[in-house]
PDB file of N, CA and C in Angstrom:
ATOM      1  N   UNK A   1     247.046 -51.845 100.516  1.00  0.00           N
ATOM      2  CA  UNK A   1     247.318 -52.415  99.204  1.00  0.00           C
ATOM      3  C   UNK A   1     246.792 -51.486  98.099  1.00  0.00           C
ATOM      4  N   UNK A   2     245.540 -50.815  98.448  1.00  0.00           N
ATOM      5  CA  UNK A   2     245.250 -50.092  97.125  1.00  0.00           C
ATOM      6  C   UNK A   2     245.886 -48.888  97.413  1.00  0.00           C
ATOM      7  N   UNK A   3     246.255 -48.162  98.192  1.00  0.00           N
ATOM      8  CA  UNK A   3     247.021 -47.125  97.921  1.00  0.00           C
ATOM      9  C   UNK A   3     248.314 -47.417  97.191  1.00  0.00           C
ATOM     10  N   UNK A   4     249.019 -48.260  97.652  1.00  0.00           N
ATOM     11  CA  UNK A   4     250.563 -48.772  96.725  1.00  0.00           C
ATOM     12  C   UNK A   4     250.196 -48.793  95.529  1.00  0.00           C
ATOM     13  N   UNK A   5     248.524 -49.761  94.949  1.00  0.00           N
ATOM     14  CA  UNK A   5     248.380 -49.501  93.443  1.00  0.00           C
ATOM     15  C   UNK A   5     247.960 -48.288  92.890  1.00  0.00           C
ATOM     16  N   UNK A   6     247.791 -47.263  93.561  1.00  0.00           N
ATOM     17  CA  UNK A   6     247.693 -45.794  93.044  1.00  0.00           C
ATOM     18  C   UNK A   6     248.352 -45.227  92.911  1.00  0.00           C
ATOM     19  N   UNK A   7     249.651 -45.087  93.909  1.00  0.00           N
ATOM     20  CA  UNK A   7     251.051 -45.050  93.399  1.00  0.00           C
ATOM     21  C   UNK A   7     251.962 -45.157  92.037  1.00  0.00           C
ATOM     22  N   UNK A   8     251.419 -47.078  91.555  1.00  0.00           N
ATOM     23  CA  UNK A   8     252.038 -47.637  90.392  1.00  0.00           C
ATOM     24  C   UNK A   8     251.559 -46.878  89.604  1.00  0.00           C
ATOM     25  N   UNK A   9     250.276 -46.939  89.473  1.00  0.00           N
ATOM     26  CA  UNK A   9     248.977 -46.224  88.549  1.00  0.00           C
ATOM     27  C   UNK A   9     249.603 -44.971  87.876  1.00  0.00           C
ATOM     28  N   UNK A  10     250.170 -44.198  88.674  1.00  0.00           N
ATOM     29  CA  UNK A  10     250.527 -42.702  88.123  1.00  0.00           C
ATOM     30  C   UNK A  10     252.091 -43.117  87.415  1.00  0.00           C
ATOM     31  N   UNK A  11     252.547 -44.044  87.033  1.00  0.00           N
ATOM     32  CA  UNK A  11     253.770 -44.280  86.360  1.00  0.00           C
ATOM     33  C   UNK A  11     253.588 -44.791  85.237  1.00  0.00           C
ATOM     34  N   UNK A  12     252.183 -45.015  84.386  1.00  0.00           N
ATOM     35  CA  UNK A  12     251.571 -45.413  83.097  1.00  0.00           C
ATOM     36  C   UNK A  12     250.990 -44.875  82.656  1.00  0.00           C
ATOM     37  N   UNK A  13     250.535 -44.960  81.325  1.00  0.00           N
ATOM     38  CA  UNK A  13     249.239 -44.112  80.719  1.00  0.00           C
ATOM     39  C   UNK A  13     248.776 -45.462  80.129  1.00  0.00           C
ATOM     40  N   UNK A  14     247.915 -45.397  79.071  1.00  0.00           N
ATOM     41  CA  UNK A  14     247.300 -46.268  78.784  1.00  0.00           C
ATOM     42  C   UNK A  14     247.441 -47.232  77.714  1.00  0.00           C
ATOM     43  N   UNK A  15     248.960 -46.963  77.103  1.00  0.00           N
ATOM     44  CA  UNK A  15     249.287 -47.455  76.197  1.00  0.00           C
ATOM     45  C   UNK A  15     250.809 -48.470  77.135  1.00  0.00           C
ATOM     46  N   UNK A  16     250.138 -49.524  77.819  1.00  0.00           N
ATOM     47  CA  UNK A  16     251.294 -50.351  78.710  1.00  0.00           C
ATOM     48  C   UNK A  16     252.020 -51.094  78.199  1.00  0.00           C
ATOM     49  N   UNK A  17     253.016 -51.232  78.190  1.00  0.00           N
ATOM     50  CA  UNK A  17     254.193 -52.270  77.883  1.00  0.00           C
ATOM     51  C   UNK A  17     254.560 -53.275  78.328  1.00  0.00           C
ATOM     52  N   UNK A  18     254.119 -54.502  78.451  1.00  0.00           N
ATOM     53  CA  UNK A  18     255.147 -55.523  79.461  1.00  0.00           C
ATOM     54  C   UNK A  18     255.618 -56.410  78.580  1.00  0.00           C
ATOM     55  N   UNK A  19     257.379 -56.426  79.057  1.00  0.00           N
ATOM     56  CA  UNK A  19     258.250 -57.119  78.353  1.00  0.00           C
ATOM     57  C   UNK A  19     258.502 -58.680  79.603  1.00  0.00           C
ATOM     58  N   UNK A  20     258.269 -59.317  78.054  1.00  0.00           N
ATOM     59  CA  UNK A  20     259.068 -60.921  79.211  1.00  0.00           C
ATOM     60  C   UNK A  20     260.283 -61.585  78.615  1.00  0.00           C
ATOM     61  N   UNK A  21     261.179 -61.852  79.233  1.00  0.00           N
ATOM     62  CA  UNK A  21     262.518 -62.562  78.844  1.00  0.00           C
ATOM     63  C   UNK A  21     262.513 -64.383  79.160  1.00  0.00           C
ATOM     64  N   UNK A  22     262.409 -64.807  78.738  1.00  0.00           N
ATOM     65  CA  UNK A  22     262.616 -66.145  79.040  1.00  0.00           C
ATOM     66  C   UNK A  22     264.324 -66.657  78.606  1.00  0.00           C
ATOM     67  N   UNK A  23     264.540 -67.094  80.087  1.00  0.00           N
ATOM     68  CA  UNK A  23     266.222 -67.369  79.917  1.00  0.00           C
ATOM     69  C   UNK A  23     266.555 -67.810  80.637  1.00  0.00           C
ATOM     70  N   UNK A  24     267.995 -68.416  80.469  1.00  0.00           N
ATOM     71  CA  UNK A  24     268.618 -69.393  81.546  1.00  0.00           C
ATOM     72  C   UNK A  24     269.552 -68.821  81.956  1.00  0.00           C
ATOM     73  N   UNK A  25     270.099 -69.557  83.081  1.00  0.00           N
ATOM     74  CA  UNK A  25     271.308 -69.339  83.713  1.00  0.00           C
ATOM     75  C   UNK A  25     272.079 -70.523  83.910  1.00  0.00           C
ATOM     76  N   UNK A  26     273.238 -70.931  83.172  1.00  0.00           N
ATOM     77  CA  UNK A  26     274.072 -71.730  83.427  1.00  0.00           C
ATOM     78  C   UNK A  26     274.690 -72.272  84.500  1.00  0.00           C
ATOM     79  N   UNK A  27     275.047 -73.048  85.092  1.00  0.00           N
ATOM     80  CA  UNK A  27     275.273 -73.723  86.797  1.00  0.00           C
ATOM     81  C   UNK A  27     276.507 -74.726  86.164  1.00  0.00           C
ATOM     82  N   UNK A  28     277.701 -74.151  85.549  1.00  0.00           N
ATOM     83  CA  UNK A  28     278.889 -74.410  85.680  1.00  0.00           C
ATOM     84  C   UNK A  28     279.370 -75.563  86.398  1.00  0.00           C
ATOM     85  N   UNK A  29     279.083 -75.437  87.540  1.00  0.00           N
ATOM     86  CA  UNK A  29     279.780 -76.635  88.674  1.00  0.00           C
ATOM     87  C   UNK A  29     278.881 -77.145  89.458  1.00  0.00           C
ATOM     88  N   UNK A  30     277.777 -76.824  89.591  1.00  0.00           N
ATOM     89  CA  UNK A  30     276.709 -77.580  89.700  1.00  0.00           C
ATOM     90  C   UNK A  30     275.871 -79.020  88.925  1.00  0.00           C
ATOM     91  N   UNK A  31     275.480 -79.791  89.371  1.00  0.00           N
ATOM     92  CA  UNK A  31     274.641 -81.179  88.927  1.00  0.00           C
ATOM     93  C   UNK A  31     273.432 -81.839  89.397  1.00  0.00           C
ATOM     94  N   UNK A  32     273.602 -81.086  91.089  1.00  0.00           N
ATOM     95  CA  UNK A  32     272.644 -81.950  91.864  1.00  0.00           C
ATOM     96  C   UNK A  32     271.910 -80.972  92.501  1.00  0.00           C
ATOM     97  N   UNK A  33     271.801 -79.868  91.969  1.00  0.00           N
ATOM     98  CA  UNK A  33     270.737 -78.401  93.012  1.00  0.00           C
ATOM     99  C   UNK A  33     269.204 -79.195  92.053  1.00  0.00           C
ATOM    100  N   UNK A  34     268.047 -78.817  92.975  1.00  0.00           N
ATOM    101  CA  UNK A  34     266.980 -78.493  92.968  1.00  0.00           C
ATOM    102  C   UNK A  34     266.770 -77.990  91.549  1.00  0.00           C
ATOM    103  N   UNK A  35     265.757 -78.278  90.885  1.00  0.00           N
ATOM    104  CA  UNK A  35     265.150 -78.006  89.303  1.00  0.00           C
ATOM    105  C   UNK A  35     266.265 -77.554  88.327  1.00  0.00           C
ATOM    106  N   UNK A  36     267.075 -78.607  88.370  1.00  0.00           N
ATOM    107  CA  UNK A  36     268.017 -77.845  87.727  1.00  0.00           C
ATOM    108  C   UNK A  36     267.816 -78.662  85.971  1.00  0.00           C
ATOM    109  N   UNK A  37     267.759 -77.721  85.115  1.00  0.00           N
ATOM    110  CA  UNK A  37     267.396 -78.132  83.407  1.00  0.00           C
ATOM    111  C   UNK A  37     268.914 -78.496  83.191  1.00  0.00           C
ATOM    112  N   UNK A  38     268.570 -78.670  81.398  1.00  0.00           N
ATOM    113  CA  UNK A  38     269.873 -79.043  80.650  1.00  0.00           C
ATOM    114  C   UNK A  38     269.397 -78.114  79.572  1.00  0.00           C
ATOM    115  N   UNK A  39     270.797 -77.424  78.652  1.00  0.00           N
ATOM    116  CA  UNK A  39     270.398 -76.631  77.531  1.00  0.00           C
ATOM    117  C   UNK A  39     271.549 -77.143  76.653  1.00  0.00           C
ATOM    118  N   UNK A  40     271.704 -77.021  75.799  1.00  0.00           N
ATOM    119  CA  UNK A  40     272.920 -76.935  74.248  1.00  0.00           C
ATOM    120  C   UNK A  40     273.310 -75.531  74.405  1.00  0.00           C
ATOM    121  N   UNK A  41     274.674 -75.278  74.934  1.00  0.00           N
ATOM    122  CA  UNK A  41     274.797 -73.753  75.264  1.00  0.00           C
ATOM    123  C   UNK A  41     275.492 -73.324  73.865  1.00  0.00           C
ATOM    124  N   UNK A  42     274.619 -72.709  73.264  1.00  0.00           N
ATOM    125  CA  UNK A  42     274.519 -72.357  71.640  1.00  0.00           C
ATOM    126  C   UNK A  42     275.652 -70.999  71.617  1.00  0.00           C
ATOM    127  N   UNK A  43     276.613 -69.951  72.328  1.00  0.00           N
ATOM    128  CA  UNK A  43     277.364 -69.685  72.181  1.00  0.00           C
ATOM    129  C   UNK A  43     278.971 -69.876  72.585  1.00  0.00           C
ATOM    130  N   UNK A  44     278.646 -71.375  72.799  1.00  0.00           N
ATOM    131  CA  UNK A  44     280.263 -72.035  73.154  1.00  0.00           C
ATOM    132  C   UNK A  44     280.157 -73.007  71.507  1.00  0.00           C
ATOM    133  N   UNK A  45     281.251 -72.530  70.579  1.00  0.00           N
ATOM    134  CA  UNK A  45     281.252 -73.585  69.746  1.00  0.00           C
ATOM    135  C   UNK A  45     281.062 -75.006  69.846  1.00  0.00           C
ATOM    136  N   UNK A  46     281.448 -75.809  71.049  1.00  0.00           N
ATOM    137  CA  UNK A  46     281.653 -77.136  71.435  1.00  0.00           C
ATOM    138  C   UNK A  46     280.137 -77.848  71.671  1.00  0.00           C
ATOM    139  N   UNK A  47     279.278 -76.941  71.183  1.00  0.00           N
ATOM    140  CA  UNK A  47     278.033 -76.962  71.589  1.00  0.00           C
ATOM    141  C   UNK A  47     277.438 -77.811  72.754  1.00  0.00           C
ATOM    142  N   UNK A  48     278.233 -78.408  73.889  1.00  0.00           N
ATOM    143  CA  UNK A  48     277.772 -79.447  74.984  1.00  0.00           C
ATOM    144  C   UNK A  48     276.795 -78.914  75.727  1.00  0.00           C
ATOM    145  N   UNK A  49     276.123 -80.209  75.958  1.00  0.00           N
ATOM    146  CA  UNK A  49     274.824 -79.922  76.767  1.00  0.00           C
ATOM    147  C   UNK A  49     275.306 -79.537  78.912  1.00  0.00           C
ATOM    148  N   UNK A  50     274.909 -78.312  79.054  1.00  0.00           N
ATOM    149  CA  UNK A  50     275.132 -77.638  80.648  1.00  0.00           C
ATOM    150  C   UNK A  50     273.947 -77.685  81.189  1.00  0.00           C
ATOM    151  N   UNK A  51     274.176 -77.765  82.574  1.00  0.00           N
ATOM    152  CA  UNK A  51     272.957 -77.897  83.386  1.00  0.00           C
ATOM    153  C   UNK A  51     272.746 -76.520  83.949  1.00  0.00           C
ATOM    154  N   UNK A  52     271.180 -76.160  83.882  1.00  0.00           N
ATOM    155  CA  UNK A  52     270.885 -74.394  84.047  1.00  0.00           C
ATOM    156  C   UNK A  52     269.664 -74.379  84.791  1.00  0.00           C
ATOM    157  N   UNK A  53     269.851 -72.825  85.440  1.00  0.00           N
ATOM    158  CA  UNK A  53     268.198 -73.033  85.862  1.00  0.00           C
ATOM    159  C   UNK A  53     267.320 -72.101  85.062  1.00  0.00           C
ATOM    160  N   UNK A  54     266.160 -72.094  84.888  1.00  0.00           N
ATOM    161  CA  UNK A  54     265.350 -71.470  83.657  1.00  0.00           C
ATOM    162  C   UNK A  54     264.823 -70.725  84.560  1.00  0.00           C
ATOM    163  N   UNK A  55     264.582 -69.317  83.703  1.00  0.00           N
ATOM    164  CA  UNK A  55     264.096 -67.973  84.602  1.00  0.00           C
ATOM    165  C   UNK A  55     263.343 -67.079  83.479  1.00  0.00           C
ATOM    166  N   UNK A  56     262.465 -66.540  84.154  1.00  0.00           N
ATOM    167  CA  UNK A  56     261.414 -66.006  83.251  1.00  0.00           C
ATOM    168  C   UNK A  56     261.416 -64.527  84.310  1.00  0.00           C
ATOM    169  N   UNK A  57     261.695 -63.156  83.329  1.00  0.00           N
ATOM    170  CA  UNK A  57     261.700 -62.067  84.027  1.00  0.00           C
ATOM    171  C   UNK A  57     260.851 -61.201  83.491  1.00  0.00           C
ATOM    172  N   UNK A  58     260.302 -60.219  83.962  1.00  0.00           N
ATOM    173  CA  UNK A  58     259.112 -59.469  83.492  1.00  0.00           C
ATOM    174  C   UNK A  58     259.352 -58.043  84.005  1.00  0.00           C
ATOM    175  N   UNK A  59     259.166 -57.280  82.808  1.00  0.00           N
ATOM    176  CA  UNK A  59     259.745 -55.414  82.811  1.00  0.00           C
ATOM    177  C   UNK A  59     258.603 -54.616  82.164  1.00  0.00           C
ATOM    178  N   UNK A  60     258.068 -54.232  82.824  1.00  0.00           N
ATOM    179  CA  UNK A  60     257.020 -52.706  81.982  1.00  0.00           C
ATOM    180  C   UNK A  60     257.679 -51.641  82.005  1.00  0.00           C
ATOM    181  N   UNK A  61     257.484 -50.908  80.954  1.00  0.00           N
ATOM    182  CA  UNK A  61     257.423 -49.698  80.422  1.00  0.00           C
ATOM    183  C   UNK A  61     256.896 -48.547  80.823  1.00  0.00           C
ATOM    184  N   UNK A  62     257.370 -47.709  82.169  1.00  0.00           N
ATOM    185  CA  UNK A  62     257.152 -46.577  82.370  1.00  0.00           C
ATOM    186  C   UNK A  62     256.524 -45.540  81.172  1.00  0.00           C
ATOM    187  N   UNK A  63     255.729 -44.324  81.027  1.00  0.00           N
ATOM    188  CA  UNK A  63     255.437 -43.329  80.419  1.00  0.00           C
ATOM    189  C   UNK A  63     256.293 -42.937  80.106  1.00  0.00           C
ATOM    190  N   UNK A  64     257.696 -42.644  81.075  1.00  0.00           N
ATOM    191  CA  UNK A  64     258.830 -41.943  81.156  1.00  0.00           C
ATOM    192  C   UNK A  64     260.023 -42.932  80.711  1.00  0.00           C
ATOM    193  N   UNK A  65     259.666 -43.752  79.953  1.00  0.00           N
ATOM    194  CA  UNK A  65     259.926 -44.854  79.319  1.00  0.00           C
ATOM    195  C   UNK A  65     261.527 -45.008  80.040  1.00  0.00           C
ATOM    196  N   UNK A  66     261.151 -45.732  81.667  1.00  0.00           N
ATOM    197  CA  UNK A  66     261.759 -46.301  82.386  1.00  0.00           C
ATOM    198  C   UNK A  66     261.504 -47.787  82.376  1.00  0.00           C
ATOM    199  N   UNK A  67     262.382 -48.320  83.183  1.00  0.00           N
ATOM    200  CA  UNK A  67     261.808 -50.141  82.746  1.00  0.00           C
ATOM    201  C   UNK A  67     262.111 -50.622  84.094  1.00  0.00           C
ATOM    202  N   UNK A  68     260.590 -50.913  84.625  1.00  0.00           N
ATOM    203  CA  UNK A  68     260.340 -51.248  85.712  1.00  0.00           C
ATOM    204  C   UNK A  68     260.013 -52.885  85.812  1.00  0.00           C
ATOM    205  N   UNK A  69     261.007 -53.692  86.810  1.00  0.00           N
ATOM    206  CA  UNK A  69     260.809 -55.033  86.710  1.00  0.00           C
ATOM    207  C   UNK A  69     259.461 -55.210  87.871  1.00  0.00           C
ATOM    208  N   UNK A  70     258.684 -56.252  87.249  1.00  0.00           N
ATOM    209  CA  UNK A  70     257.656 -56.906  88.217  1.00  0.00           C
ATOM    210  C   UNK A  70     257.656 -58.000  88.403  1.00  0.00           C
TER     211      UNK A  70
END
């Protein structure tokens, strides 16, 4: 395990970046899956409420200002 984090280690300097997205994903034809939310899907004019699942994604910032998901 600590060798893999010495690895990561050399792909940063000390000025780190981590980006988070908080977002959904719409489930169209779906109703009855597992944790499934409701949103106001704000770019369909008709504004109706869809059932989605909520997802939270997380990206740092390489030195080499690559964008590495974690």
């Amino acid at each position: 395990m600590e060798y893999s984090f010495d690895i990561i280690k050399t792909l940063f300097d000390e000025k780190l970046i981590i980006l988070f997205d908080d977002t959904g994903i719409i489930e169209k034809y779906g109703n009855k899956f597992e944790s499934l939310g409701e949103i106001v899907d704000g770019s369909n004019t008709s504004k109706k409420v869809k059932p989605l699942y909520q997802v939270c994604s997380a990206v740092a910032l390489t030195k080499d200002e690559q964008l590495l998901s974690i």
